[in-house]
N, C-alpha and C. Protein backbone atom coordinates (compact mmCIF):
# COMPACT_ATOMS: atom_id res chain seq x y z
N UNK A 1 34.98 -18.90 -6.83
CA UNK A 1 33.75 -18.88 -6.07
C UNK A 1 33.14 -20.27 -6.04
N UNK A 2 32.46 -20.46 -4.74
CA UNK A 2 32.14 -21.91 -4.73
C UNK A 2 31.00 -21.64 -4.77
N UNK A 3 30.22 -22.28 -5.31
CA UNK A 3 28.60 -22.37 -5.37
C UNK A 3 27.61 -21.68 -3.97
N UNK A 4 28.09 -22.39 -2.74
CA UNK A 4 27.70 -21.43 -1.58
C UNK A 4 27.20 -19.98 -1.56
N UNK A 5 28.67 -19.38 -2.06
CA UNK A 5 29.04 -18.08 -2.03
C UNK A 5 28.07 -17.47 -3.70
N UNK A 6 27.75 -18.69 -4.61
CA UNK A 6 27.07 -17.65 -5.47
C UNK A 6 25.43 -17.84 -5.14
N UNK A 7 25.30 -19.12 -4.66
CA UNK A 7 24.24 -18.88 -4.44
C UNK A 7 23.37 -18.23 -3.10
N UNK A 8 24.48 -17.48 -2.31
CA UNK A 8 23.95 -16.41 -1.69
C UNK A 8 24.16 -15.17 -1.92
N UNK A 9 24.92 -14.90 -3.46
CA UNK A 9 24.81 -13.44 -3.87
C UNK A 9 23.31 -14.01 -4.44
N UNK A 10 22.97 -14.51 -5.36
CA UNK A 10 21.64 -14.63 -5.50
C UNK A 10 20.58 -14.48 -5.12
N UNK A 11 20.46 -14.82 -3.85
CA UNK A 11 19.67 -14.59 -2.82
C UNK A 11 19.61 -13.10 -2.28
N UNK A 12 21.14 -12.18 -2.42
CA UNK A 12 20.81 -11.08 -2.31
C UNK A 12 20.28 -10.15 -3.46
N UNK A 13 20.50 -10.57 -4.15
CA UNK A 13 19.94 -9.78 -5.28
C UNK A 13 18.42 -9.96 -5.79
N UNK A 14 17.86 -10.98 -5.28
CA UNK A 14 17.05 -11.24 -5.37
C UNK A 14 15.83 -9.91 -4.06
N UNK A 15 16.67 -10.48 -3.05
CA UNK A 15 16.35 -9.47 -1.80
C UNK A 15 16.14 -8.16 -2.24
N UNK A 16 17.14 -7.69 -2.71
CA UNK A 16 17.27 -6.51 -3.36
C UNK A 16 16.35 -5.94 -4.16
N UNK A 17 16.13 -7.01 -5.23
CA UNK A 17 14.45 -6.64 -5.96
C UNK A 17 13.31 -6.62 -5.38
N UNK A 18 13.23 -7.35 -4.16
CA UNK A 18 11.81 -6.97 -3.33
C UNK A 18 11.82 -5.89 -3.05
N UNK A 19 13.01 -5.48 -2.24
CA UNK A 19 12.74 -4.07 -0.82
C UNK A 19 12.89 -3.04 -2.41
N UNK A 20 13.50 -3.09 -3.89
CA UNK A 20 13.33 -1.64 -4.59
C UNK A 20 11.64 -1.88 -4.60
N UNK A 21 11.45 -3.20 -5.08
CA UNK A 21 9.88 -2.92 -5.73
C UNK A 21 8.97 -2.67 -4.69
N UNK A 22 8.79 -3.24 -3.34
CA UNK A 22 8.14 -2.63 -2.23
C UNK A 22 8.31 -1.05 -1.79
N UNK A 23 9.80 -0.75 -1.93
CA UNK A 23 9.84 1.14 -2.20
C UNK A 23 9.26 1.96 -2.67
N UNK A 24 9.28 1.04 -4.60
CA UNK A 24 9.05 2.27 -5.54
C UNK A 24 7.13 1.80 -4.91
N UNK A 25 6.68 0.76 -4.82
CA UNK A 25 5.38 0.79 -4.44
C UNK A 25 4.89 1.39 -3.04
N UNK A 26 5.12 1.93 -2.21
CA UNK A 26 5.17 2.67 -1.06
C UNK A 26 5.09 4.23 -1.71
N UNK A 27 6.03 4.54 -2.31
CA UNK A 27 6.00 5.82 -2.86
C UNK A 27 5.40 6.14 -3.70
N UNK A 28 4.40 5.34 -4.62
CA UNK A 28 3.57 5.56 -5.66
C UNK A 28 2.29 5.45 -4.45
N UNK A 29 2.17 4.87 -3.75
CA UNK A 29 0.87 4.87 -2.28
C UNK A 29 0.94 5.99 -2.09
N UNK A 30 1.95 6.31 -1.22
CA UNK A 30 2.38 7.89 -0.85
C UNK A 30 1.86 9.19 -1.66
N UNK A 31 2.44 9.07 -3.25
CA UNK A 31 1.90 10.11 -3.93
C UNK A 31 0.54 9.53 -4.23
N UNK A 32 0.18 8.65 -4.69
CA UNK A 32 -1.96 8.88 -4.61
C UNK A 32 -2.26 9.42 -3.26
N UNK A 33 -1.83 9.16 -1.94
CA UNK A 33 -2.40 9.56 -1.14
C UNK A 33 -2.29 11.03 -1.31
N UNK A 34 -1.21 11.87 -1.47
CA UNK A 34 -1.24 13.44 -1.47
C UNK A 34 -2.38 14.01 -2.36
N UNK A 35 -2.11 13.28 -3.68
CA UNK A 35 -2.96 13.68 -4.84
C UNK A 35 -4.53 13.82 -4.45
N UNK A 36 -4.62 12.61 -3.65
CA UNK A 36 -6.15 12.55 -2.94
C UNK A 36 -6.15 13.02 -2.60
N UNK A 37 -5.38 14.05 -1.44
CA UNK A 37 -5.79 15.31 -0.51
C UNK A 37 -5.84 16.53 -1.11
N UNK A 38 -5.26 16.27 -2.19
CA UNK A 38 -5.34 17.90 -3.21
C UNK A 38 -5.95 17.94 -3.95
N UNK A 39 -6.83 17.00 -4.39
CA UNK A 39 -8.14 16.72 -5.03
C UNK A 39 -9.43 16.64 -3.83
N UNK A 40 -9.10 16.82 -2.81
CA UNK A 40 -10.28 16.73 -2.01
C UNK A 40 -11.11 15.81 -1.83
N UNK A 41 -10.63 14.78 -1.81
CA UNK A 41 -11.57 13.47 -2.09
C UNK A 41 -11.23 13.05 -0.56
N UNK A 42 -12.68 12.50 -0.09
CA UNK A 42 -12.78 12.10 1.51
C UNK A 42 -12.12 11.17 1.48
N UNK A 43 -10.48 10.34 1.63
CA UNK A 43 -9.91 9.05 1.97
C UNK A 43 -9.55 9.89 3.52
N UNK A 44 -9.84 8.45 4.30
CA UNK A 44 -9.63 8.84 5.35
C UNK A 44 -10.68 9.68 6.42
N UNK A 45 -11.70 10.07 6.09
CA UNK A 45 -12.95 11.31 6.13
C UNK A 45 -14.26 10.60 5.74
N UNK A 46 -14.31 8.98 5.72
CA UNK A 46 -15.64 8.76 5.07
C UNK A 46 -16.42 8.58 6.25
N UNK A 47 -17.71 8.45 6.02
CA UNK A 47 -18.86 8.02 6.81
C UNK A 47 -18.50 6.59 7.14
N UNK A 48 -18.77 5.99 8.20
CA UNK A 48 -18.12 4.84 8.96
C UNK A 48 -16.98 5.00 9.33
N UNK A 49 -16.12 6.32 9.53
CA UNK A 49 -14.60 5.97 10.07
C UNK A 49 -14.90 6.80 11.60
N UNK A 50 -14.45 6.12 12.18
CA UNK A 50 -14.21 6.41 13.70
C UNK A 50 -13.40 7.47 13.93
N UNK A 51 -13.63 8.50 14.93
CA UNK A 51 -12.82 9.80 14.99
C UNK A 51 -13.16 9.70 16.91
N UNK A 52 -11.64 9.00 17.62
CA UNK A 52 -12.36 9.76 18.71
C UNK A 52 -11.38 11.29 19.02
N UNK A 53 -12.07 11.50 19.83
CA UNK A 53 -11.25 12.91 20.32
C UNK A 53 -11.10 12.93 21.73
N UNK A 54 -10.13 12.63 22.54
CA UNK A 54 -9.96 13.05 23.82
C UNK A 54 -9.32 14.30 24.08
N UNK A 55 -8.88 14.31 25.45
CA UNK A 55 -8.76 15.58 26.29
C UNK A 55 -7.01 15.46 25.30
N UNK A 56 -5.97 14.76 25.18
CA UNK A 56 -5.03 14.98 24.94
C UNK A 56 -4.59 14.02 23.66
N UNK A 57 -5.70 13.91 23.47
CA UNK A 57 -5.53 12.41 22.17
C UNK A 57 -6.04 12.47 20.97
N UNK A 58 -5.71 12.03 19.65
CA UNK A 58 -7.09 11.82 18.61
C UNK A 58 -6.57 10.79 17.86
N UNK A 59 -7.68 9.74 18.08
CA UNK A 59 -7.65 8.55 17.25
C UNK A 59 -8.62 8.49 16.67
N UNK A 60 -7.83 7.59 15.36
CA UNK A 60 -8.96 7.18 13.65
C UNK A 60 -8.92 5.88 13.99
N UNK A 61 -9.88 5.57 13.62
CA UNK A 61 -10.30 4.29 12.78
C UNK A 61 -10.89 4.30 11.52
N UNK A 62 -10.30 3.98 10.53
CA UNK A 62 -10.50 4.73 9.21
C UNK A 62 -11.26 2.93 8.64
N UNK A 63 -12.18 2.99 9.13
CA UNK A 63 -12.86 1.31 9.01
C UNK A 63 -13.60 1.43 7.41
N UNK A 64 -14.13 2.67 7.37
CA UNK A 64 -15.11 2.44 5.50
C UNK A 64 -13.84 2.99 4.60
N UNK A 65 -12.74 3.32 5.06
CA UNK A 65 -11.95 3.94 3.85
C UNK A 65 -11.48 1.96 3.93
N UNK A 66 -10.68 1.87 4.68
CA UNK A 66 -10.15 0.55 4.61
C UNK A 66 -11.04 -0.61 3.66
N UNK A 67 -11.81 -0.67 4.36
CA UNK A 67 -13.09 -1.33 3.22
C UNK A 67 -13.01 -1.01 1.82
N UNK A 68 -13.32 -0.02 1.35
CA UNK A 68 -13.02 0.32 0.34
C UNK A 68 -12.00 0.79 -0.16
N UNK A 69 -10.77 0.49 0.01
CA UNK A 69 -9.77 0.69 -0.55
C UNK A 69 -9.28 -0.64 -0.51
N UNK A 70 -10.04 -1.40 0.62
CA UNK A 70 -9.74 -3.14 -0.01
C UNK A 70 -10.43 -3.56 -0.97
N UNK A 71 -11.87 -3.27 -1.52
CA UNK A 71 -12.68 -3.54 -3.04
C UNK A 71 -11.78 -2.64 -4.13
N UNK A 72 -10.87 -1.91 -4.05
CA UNK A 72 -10.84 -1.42 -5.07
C UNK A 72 -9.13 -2.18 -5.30
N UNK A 73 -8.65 -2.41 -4.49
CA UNK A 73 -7.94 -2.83 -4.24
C UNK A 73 -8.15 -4.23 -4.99
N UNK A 74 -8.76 -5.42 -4.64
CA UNK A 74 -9.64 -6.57 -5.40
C UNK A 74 -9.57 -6.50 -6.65
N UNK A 75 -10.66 -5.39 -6.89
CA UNK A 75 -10.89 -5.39 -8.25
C UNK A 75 -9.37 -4.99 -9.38
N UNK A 76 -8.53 -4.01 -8.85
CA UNK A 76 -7.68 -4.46 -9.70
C UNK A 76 -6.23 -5.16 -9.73
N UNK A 77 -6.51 -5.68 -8.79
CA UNK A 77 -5.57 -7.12 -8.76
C UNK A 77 -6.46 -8.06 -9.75
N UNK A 78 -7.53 -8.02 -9.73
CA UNK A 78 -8.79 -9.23 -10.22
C UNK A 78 -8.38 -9.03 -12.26
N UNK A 79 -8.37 -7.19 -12.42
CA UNK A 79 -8.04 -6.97 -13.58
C UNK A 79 -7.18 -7.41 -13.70
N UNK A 80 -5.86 -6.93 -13.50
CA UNK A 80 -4.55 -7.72 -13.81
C UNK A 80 -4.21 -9.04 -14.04
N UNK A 81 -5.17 -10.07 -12.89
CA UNK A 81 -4.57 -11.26 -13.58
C UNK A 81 -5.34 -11.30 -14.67
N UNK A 82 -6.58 -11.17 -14.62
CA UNK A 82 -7.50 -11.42 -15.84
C UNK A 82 -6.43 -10.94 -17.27
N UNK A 83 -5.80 -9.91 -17.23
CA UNK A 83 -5.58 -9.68 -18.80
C UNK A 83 -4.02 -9.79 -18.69
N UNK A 84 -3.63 -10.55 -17.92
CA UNK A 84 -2.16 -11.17 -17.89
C UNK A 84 -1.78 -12.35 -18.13
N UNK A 85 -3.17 -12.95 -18.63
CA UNK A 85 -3.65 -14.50 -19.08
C UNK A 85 -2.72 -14.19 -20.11
């Protein structure tokens, strides 16, 4: 093997560790989101989210969940680095 060739298995394996860890993180999203709906908690349903309803249509704008699921979101990214010092 010539260097080329290893340093583009590298590169795939590397690849490889993104798309598992972006997976297994998609699917841990996925299950809070269910959990939230079986706990009944308004995500998606808050005050400030846009609901229109047409004759053959229905669109969200889920603008205060987004908001707040970007502060909470913040805050613990903010934890993590803090105690990863």
């Amino acid at each position: 093997m010539n260097s080329v060739s290893r340093l583009r298995i590298a590169e795939m394996n590397e690849l490889g560790k993104i798309l598992i860890f972006f997976g297994v993180l998609l699917a841990v999203i996925g299950l809070v989101l269910v959990l939230a709906g079986r706990a009944h908690l308004p995500v998606g349903r808050l005050p400030g989210d846009i609901v229109y309803r047409g004759k053959n249509t229905t669109v969200y704008f889920p603008i205060m969940t987004s908001i707040v699921l970007s502060i909470v979101l913040l805050l613990v990214l903010y934890l993590i680095s803090r105690f990863s010092r």
